[in-house]
Protein backbone atom coordinates (compact mmCIF):
# COMPACT_ATOMS: atom_id res chain seq x y z
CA UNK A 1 4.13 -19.41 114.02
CA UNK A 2 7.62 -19.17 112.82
CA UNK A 3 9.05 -15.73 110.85
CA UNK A 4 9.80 -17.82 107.85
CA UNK A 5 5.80 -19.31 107.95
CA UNK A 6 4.64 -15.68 108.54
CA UNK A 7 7.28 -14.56 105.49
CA UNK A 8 6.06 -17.36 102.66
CA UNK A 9 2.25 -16.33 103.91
CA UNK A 10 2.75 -13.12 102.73
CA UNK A 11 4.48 -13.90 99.63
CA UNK A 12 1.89 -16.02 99.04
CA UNK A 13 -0.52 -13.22 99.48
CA UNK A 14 1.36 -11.11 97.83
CA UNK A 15 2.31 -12.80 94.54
CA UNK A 16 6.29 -11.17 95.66
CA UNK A 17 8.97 -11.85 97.91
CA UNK A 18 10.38 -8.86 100.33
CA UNK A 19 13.97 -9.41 101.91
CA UNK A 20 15.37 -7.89 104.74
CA UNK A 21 17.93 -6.02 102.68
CA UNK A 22 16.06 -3.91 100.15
CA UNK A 23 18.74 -1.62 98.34
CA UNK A 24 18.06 1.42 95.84
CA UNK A 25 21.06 1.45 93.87
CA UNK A 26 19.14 2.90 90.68
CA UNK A 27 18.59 6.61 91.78
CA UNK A 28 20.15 9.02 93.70
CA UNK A 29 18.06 11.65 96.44
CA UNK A 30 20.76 14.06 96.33
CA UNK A 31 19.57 17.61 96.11
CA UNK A 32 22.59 20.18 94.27
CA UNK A 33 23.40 23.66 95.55
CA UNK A 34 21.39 25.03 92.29
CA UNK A 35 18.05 23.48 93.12
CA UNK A 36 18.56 24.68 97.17
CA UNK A 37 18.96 28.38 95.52
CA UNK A 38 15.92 27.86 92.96
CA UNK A 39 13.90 26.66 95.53
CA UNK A 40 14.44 29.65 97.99
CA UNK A 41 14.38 32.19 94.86
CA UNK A 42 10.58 31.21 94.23
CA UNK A 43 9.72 31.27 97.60
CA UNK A 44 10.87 34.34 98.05
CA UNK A 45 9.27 36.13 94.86
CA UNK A 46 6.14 34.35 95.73
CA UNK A 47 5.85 35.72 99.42
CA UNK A 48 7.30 39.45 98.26
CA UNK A 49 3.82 39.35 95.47
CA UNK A 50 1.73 37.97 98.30
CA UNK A 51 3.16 40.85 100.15
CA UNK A 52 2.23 43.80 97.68
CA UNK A 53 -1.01 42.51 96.93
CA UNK A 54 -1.67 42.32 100.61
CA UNK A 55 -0.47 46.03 101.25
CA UNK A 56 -2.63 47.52 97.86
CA UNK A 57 -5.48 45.69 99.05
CA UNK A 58 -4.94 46.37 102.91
CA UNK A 59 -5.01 50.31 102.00
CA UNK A 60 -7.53 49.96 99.46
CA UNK A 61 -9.88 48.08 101.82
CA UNK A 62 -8.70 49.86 104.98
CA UNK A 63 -8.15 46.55 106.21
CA UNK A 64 -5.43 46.97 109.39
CA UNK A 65 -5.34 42.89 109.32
CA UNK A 66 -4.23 42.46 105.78
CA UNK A 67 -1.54 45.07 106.57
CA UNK A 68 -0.14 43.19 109.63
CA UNK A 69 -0.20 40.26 107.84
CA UNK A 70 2.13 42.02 104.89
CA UNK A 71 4.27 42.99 107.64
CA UNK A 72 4.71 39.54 108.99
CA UNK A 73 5.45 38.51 105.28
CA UNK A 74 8.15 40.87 105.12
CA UNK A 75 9.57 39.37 107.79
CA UNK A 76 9.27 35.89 106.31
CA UNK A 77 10.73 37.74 102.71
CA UNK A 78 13.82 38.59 105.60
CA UNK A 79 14.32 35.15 106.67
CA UNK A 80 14.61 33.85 103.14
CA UNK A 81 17.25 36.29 102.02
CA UNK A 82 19.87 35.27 104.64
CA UNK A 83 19.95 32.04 103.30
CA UNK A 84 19.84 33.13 99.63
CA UNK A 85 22.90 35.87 100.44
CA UNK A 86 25.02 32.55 100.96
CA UNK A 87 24.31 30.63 97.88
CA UNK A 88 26.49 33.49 96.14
């Protein structure tokens, strides 16, 4: 079966008609310096919460796993202020 038999079957099958160039000239995917910085900003006050709920509850609940894991959130609070020091 030819590519051009294959092609009309599925446009039959279908109801539409594909082509091999396919363009998206009505929107744009680009991404500003603004929305990079807001992005980062809420990450970063949503893991430094997580963080100090983890510690109050850690030492309320003497819980030694809760505290490691507010530890290894600070370090992930760390990794998002280097990037957020060079938005500035």
């Amino acid at each position: 079966m030819k590519s051009e038999d294959m092609q009309h079957d599925l446009d039959k099958e279908h109801g539409h008609r594909h082509s091999v160039r396919h363009r998206h000239d009505h929107h744009v995917h680009d991404v500003s310096l603004d929305t990079d910085q807001r992005y980062v900003t809420i990450a970063l006050v949503l893991i430094v919460g997580f963080m100090v709920f983890e510690i109050t509850v850690g030492i309320v609940a003497h819980s030694l796993a809760l505290l490691s894991d507010a530890g290894h959130m600070l370090t992930d609070a760390g990794a998002l202020v280097l990037p957020s020091s060079s938005f500035g």
